[in-house]
PDB file of N, CA and C in Angstrom:
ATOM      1  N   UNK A   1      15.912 -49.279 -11.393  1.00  0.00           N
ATOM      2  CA  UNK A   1      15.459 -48.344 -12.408  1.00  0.00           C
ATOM      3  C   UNK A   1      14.157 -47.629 -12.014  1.00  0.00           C
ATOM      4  N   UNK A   2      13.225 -48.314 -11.425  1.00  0.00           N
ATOM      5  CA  UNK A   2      11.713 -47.894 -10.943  1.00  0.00           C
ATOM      6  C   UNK A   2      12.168 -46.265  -9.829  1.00  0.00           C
ATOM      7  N   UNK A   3      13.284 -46.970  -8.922  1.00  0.00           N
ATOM      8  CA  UNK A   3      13.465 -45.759  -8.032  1.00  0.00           C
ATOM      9  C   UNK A   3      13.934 -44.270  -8.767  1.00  0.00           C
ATOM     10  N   UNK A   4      14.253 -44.113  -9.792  1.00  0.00           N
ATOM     11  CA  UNK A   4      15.203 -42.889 -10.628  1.00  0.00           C
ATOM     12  C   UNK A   4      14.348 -42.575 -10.738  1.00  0.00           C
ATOM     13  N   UNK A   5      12.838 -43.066 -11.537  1.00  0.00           N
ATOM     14  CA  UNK A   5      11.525 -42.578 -12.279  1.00  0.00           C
ATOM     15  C   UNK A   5      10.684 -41.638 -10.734  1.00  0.00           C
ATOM     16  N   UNK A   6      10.866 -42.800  -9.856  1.00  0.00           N
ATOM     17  CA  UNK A   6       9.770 -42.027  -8.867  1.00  0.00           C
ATOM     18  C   UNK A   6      10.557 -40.978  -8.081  1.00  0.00           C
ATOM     19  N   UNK A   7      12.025 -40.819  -8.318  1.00  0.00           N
ATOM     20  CA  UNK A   7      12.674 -39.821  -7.798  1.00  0.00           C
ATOM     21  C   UNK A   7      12.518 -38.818  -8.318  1.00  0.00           C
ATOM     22  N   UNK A   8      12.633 -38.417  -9.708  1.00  0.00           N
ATOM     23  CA  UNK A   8      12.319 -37.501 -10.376  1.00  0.00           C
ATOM     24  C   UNK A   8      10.507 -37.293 -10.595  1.00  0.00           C
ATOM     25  N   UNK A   9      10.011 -38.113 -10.205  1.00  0.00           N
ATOM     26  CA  UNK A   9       8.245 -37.549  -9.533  1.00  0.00           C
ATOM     27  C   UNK A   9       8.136 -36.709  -8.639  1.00  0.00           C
ATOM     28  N   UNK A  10       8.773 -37.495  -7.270  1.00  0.00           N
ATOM     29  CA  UNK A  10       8.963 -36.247  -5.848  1.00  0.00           C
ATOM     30  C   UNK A  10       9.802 -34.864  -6.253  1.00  0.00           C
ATOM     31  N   UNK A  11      10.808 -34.755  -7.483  1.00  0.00           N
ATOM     32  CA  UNK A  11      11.089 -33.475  -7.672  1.00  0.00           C
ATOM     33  C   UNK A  11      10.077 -33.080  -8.152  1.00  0.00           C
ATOM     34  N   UNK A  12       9.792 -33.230  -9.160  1.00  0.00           N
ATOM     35  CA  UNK A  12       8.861 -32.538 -10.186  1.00  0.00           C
ATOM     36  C   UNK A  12       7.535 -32.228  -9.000  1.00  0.00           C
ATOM     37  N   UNK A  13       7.207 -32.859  -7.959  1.00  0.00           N
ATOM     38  CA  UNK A  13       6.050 -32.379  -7.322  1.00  0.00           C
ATOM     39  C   UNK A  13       6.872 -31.336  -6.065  1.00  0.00           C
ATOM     40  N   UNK A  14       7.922 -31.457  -5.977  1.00  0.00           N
ATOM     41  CA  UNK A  14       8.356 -30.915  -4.911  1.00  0.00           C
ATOM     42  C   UNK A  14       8.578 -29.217  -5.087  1.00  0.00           C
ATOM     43  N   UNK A  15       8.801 -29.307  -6.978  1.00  0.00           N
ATOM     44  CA  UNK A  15       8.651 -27.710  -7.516  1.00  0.00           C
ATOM     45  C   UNK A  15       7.690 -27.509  -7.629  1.00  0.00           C
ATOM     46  N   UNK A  16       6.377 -28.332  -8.008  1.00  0.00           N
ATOM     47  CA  UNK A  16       4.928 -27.841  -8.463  1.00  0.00           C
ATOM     48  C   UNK A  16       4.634 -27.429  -7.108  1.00  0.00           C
ATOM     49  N   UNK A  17       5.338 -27.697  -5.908  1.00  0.00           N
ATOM     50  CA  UNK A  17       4.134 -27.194  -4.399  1.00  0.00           C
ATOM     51  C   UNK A  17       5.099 -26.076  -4.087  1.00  0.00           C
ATOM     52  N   UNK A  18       6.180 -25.794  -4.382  1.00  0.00           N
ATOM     53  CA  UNK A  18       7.125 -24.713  -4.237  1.00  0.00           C
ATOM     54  C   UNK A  18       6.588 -23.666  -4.753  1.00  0.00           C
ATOM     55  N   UNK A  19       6.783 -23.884  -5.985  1.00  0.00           N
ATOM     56  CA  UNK A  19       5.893 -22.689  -7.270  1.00  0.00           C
ATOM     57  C   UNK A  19       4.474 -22.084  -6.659  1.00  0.00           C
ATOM     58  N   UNK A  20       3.647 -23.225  -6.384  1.00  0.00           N
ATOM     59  CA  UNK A  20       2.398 -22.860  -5.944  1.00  0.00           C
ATOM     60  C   UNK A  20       2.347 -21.962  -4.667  1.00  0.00           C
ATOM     61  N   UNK A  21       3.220 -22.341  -3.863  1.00  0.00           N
ATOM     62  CA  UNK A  21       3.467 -21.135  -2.811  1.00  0.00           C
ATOM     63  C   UNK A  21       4.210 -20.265  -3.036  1.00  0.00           C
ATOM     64  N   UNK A  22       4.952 -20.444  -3.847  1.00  0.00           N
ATOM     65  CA  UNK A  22       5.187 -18.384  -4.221  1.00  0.00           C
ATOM     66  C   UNK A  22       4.217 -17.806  -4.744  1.00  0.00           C
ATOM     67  N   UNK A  23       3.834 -18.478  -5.857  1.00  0.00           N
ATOM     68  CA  UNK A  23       2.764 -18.137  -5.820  1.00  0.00           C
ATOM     69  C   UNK A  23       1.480 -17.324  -5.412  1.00  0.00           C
ATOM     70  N   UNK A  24       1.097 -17.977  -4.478  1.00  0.00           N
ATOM     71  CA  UNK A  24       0.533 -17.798  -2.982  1.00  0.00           C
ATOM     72  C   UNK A  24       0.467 -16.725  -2.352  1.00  0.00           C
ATOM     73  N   UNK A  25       1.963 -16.641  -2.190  1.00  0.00           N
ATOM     74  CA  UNK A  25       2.813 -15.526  -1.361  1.00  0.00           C
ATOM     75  C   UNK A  25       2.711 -14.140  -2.534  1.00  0.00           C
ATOM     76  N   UNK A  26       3.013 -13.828  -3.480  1.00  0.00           N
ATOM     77  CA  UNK A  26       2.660 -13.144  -4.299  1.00  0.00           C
ATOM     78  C   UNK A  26       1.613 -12.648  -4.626  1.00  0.00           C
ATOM     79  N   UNK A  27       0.456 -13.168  -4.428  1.00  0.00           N
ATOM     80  CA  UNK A  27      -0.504 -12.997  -4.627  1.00  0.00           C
ATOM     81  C   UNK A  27      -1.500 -12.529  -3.271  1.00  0.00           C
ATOM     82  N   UNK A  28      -1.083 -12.652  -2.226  1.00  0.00           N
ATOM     83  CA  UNK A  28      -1.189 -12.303  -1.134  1.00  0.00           C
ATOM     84  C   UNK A  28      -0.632 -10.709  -0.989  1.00  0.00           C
ATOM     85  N   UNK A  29       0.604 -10.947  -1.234  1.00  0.00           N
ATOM     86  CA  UNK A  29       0.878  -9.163  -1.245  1.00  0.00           C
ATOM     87  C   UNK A  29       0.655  -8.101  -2.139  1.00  0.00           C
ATOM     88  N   UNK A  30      -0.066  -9.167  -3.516  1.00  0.00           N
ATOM     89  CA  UNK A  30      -0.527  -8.106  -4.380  1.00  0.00           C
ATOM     90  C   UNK A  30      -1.569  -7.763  -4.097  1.00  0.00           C
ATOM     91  N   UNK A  31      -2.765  -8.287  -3.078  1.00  0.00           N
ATOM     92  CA  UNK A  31      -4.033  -8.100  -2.389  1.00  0.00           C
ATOM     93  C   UNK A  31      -3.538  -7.398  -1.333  1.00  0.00           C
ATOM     94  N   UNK A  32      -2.852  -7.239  -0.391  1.00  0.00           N
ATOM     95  CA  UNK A  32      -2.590  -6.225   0.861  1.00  0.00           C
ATOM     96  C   UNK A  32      -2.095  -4.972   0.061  1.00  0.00           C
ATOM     97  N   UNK A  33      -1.418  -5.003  -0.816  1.00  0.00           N
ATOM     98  CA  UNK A  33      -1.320  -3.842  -1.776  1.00  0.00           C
ATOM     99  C   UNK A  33      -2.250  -2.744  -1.748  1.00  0.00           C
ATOM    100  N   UNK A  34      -3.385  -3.566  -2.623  1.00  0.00           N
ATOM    101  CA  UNK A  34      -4.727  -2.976  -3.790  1.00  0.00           C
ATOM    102  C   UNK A  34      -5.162  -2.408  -2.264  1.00  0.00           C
ATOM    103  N   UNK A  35      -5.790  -2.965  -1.267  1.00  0.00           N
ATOM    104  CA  UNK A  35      -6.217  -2.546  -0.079  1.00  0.00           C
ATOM    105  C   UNK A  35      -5.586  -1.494   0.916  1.00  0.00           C
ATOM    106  N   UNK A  36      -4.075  -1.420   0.848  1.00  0.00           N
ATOM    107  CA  UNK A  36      -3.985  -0.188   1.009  1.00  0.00           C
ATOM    108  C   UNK A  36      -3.978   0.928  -0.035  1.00  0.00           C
ATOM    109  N   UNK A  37      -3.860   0.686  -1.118  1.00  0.00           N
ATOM    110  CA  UNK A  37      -4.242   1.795  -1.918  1.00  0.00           C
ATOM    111  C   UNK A  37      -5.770   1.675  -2.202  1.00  0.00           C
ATOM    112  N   UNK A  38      -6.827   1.266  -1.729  1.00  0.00           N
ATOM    113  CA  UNK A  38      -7.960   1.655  -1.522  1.00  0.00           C
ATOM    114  C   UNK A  38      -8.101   2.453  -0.810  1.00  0.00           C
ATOM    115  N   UNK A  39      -7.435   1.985   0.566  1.00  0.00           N
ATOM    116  CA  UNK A  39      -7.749   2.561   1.764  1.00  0.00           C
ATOM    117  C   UNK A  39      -7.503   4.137   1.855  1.00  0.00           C
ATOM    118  N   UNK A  40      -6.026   4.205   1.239  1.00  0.00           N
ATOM    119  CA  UNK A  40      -5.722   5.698   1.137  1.00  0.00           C
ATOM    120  C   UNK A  40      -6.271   6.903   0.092  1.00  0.00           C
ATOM    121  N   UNK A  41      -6.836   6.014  -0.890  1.00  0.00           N
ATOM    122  CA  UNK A  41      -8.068   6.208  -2.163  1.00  0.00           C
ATOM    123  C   UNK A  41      -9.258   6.982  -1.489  1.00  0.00           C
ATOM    124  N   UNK A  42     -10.317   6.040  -0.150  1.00  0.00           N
ATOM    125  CA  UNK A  42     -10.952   7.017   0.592  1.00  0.00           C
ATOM    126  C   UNK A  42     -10.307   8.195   1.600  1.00  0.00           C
ATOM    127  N   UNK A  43      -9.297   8.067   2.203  1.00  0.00           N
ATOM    128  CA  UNK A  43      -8.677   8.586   2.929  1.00  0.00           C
ATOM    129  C   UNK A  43      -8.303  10.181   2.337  1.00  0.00           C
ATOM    130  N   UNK A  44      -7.898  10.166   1.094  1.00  0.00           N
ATOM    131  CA  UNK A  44      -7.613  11.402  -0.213  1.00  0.00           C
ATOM    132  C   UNK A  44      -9.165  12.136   0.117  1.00  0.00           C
ATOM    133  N   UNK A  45      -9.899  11.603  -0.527  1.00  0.00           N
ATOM    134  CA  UNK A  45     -11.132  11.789  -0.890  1.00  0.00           C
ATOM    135  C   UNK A  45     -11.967  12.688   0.685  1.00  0.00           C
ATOM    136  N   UNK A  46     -11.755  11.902   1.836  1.00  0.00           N
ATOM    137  CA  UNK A  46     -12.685  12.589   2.956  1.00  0.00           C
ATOM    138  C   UNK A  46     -11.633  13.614   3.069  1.00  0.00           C
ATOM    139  N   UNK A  47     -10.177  13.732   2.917  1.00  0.00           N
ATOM    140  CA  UNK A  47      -9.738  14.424   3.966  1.00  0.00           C
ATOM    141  C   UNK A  47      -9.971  15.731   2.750  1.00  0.00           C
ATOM    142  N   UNK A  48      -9.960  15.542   1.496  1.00  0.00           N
ATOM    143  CA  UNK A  48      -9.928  16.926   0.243  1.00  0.00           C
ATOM    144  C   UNK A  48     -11.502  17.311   1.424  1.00  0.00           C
ATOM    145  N   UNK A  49     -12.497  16.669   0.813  1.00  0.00           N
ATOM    146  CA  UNK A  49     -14.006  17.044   1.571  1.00  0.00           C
ATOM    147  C   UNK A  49     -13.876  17.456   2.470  1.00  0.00           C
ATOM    148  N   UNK A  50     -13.245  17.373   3.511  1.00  0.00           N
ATOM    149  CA  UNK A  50     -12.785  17.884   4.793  1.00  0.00           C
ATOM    150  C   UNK A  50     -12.050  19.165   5.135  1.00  0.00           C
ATOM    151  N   UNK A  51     -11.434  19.570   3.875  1.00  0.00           N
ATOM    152  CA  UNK A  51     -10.764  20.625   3.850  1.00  0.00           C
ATOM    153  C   UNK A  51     -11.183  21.496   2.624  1.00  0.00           C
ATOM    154  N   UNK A  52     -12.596  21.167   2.094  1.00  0.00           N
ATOM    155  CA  UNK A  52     -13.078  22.198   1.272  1.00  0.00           C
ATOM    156  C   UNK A  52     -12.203  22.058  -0.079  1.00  0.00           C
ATOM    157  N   UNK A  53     -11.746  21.290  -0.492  1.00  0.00           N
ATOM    158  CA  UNK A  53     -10.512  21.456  -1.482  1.00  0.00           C
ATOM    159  C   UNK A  53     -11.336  20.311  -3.031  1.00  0.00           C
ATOM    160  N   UNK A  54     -10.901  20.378  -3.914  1.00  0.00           N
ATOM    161  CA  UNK A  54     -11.591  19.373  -5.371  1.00  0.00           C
ATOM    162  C   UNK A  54     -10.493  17.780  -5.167  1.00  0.00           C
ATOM    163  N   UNK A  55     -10.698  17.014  -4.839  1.00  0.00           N
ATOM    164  CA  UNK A  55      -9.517  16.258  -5.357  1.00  0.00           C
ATOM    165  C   UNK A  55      -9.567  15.782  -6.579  1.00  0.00           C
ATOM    166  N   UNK A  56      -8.373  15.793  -7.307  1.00  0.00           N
ATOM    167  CA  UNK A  56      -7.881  15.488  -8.640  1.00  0.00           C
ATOM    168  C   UNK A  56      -7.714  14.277  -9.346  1.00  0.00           C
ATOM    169  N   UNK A  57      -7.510  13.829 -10.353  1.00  0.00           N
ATOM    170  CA  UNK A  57      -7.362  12.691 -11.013  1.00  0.00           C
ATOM    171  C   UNK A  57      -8.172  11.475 -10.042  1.00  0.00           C
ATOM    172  N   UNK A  58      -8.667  11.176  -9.031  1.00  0.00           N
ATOM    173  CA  UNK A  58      -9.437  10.465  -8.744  1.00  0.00           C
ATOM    174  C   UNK A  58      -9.078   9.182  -8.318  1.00  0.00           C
ATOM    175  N   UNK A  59      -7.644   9.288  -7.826  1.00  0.00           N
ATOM    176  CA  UNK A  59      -6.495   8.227  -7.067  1.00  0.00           C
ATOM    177  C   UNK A  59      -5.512   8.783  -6.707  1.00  0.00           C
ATOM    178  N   UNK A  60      -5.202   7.987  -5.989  1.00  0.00           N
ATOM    179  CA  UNK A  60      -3.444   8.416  -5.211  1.00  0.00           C
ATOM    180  C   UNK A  60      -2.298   7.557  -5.748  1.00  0.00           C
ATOM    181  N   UNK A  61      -1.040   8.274  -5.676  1.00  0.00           N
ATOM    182  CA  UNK A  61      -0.001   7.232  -6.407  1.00  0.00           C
ATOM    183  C   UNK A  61       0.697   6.918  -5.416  1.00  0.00           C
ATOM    184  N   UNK A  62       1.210   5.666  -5.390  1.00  0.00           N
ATOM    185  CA  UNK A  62       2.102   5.229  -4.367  1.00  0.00           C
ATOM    186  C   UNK A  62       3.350   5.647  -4.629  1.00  0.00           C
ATOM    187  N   UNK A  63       3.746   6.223  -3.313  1.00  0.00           N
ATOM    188  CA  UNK A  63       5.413   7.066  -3.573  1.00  0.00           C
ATOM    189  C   UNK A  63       6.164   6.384  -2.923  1.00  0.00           C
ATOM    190  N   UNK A  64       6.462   5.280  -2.144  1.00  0.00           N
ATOM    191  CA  UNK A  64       7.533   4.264  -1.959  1.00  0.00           C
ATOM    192  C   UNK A  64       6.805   3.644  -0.397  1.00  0.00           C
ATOM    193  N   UNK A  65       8.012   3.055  -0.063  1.00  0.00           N
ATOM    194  CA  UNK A  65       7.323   2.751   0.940  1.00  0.00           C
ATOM    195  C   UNK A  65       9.000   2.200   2.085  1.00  0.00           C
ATOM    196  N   UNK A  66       8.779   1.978   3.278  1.00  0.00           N
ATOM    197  CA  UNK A  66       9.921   2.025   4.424  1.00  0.00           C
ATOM    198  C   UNK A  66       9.773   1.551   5.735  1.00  0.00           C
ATOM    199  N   UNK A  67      10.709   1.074   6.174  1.00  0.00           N
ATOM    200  CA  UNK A  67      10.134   0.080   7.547  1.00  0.00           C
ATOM    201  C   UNK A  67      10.639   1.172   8.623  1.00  0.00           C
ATOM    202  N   UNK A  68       9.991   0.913   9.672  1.00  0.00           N
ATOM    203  CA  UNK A  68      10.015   1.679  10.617  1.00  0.00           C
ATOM    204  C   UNK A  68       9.808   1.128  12.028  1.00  0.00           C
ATOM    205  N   UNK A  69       9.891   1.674  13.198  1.00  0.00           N
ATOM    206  CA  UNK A  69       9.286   0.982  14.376  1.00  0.00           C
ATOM    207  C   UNK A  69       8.456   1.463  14.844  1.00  0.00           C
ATOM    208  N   UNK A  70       7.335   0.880  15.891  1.00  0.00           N
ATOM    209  CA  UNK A  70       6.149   1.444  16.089  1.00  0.00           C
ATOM    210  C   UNK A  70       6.145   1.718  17.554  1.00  0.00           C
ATOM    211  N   UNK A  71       5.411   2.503  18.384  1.00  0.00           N
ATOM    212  CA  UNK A  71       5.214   2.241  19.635  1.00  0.00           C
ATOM    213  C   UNK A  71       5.722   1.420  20.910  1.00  0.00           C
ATOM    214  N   UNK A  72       5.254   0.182  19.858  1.00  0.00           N
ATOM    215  CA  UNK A  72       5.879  -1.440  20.646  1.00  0.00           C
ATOM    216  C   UNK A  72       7.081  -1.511  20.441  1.00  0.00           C
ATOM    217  N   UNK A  73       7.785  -0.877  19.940  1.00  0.00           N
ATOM    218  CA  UNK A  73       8.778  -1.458  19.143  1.00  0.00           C
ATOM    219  C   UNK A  73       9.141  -2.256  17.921  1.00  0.00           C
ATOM    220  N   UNK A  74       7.743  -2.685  17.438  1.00  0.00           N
ATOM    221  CA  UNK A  74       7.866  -3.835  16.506  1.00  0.00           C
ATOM    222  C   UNK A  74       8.261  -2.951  14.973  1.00  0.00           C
ATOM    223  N   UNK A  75       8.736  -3.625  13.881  1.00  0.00           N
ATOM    224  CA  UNK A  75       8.912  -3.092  12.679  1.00  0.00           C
ATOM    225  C   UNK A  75       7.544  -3.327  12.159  1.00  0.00           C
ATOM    226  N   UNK A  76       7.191  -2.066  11.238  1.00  0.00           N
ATOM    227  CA  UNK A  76       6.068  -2.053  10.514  1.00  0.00           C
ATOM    228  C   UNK A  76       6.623  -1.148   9.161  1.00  0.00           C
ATOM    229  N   UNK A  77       5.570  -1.657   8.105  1.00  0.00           N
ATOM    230  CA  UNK A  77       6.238  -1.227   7.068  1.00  0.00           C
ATOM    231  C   UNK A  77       5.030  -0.052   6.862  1.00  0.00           C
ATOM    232  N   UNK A  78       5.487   1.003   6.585  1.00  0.00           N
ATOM    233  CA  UNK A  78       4.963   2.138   6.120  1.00  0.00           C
ATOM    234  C   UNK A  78       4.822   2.830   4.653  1.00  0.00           C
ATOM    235  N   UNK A  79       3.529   2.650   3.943  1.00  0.00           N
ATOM    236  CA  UNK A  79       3.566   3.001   2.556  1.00  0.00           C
ATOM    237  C   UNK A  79       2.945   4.314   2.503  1.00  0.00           C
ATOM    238  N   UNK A  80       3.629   5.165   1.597  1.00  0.00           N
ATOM    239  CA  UNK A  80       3.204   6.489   1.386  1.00  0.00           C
ATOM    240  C   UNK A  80       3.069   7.127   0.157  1.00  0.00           C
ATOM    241  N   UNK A  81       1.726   7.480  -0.388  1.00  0.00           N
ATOM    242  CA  UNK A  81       0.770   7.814  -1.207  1.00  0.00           C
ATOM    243  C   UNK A  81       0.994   9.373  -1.874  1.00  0.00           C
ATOM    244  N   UNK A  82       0.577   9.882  -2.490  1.00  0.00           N
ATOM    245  CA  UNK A  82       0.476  11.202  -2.744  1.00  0.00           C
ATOM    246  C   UNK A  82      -0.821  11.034  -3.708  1.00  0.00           C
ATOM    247  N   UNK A  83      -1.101  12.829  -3.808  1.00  0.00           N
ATOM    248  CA  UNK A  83      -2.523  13.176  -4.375  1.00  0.00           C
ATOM    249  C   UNK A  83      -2.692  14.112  -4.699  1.00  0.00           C
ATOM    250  N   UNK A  84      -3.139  14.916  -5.805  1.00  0.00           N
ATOM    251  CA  UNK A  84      -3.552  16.027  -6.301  1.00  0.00           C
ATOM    252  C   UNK A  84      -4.388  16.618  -6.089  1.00  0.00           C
ATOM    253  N   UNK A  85      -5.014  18.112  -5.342  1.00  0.00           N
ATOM    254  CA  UNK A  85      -5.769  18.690  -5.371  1.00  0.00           C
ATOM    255  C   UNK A  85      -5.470  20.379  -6.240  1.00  0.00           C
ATOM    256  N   UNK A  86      -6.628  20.686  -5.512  1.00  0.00           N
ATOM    257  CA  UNK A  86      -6.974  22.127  -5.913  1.00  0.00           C
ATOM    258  C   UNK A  86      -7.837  23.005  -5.170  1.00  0.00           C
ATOM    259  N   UNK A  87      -7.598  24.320  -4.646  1.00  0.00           N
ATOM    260  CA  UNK A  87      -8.265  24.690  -3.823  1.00  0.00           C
ATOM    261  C   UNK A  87      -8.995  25.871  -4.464  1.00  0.00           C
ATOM    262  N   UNK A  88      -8.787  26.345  -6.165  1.00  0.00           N
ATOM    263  CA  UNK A  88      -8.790  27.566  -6.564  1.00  0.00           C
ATOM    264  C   UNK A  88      -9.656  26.865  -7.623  1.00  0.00           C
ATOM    265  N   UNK A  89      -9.323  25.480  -8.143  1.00  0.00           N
ATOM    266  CA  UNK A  89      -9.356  25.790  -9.800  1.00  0.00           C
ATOM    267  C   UNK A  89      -8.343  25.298 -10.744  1.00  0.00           C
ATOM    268  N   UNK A  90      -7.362  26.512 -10.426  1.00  0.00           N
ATOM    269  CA  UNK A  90      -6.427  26.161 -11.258  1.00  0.00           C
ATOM    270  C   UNK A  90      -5.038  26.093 -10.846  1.00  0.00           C
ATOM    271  N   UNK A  91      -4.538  25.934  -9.763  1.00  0.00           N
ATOM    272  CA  UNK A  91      -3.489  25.396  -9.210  1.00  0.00           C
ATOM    273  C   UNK A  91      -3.568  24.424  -8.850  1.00  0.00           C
ATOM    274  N   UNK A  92      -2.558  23.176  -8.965  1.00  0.00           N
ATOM    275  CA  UNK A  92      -2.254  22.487  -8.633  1.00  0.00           C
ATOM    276  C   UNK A  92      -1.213  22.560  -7.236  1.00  0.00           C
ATOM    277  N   UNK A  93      -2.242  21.251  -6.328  1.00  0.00           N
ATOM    278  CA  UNK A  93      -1.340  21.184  -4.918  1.00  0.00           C
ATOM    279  C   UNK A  93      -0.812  19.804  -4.561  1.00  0.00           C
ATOM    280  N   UNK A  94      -0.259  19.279  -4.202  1.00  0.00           N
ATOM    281  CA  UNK A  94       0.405  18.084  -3.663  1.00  0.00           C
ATOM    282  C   UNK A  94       0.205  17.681  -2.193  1.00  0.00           C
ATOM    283  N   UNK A  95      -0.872  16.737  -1.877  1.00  0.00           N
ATOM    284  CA  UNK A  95      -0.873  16.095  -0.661  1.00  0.00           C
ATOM    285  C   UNK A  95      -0.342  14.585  -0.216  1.00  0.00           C
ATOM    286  N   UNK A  96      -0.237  14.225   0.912  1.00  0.00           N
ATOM    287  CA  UNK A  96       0.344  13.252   0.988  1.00  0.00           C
ATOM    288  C   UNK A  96      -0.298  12.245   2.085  1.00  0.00           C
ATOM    289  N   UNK A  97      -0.253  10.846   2.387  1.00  0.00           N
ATOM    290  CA  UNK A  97      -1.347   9.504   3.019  1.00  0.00           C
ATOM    291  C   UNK A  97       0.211   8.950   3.413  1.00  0.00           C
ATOM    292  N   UNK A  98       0.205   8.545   4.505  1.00  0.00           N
ATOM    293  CA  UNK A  98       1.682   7.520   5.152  1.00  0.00           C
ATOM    294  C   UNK A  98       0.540   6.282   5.929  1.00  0.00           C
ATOM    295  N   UNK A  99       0.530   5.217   5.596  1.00  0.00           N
ATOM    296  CA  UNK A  99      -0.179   4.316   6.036  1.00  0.00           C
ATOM    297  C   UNK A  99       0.773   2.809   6.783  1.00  0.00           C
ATOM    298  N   UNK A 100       0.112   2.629   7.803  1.00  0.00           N
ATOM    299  CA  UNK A 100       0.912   1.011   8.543  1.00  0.00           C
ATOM    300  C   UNK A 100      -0.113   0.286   8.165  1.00  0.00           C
ATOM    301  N   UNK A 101       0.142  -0.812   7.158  1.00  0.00           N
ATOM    302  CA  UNK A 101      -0.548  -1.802   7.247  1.00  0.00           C
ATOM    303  C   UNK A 101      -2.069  -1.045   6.741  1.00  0.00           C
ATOM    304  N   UNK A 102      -3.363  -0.951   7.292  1.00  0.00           N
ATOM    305  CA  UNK A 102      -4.326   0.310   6.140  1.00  0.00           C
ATOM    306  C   UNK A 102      -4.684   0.911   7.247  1.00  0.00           C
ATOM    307  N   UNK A 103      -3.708   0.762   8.670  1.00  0.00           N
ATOM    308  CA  UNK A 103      -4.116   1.778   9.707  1.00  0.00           C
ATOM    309  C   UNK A 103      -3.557   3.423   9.270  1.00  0.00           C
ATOM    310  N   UNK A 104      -3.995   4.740   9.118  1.00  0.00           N
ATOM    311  CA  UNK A 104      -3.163   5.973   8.849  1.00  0.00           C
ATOM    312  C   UNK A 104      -2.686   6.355  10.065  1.00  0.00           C
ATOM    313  N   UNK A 105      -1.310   6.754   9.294  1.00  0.00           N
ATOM    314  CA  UNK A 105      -0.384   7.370  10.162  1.00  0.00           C
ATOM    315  C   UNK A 105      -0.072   8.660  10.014  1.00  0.00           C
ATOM    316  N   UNK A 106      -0.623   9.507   8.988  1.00  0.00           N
ATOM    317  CA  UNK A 106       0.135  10.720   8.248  1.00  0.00           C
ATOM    318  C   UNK A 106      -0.562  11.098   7.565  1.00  0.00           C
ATOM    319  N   UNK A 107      -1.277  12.165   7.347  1.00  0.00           N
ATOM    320  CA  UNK A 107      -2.231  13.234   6.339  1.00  0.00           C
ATOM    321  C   UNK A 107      -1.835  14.489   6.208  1.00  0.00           C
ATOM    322  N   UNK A 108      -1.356  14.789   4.791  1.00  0.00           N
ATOM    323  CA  UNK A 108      -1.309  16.392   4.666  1.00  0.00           C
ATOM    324  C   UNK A 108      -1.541  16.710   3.294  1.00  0.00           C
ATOM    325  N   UNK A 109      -2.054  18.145   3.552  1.00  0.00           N
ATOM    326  CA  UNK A 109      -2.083  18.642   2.087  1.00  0.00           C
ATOM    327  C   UNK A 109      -0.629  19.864   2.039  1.00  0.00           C
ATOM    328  N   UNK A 110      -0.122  20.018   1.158  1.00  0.00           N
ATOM    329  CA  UNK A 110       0.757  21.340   0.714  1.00  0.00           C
ATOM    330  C   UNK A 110       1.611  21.657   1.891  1.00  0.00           C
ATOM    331  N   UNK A 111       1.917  20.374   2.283  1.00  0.00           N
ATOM    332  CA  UNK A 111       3.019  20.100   3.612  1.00  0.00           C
ATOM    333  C   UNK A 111       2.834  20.715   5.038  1.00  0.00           C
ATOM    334  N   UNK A 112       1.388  20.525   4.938  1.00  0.00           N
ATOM    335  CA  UNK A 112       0.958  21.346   6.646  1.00  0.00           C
ATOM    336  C   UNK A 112       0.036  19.971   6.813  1.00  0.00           C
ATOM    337  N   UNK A 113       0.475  19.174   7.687  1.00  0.00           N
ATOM    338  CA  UNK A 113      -0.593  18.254   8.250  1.00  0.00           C
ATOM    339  C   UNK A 113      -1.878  18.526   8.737  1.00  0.00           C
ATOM    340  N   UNK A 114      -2.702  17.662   8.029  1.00  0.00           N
ATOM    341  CA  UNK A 114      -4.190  18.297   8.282  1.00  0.00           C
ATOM    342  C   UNK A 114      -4.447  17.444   9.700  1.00  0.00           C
ATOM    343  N   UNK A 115      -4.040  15.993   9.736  1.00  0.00           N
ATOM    344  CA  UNK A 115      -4.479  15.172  10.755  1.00  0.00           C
ATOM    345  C   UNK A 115      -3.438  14.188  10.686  1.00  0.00           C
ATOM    346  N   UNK A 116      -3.600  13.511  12.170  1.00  0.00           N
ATOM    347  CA  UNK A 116      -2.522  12.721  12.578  1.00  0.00           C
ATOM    348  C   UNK A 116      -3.402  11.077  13.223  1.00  0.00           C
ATOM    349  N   UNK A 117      -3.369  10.269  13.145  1.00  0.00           N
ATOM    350  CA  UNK A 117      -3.709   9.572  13.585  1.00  0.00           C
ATOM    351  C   UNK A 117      -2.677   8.625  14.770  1.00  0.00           C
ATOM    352  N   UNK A 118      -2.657   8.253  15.970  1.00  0.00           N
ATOM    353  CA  UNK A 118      -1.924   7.688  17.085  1.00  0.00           C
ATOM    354  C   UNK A 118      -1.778   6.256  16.846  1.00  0.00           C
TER     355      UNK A 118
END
């Protein structure tokens, strides 16, 4: 009878360390997240300054994201941002941030690439 009790202990701990690492794991990619949308947050910001332009609402939205291969060959996942400016006032323009990991891969405003990073 003693063995049933401590069997159902090692489950019950065997989900509490399971749980805790998804957990974990979740919470890990909700932090590589926030950091690339920081990253592309300044990235908006120098490249509007850079091109004389206002940037808008004062963040970028994440527009999906896609795996790809790199150089090496290796798969890297690529997330891509968008952003509102204005160069007048009162038009609204649409730019765009493609990021590996919070290295940039892709900058444009109004679909003419301003800069490319290698």
């Amino acid at each position: 009878m003693p063995w049933g009790k401590l069997r159902t202990m090692t489950d019950d701990l065997l989900l509490l360390v399971a749980m805790a690492g998804v957990l974990a794991g979740t919470y890990k990619i909700w932090q590589l997240s926030l950091d690339a949308r920081e990253a592309a947050n300044r990235i908006a910001k120098d490249t509007c300054s850079r091109a004389v332009v206002q940037f808008l609402d004062g963040t970028v939205a994440f527009a999906g994201f896609r795996v790809a291969r790199d150089a090496a060959g290796r798969r890297r996942l690529l997330r891509t941002y968008t952003f509102d400016y204005t160069s007048d006032g009162f038009e609204r323009s649409q730019g765009f941030i493609v990021l590996a990991g919070l290295r940039l891969e892709a900058v444009g405003l109004a679909g003419s690439p301003v800069g490319h990073s290698p």
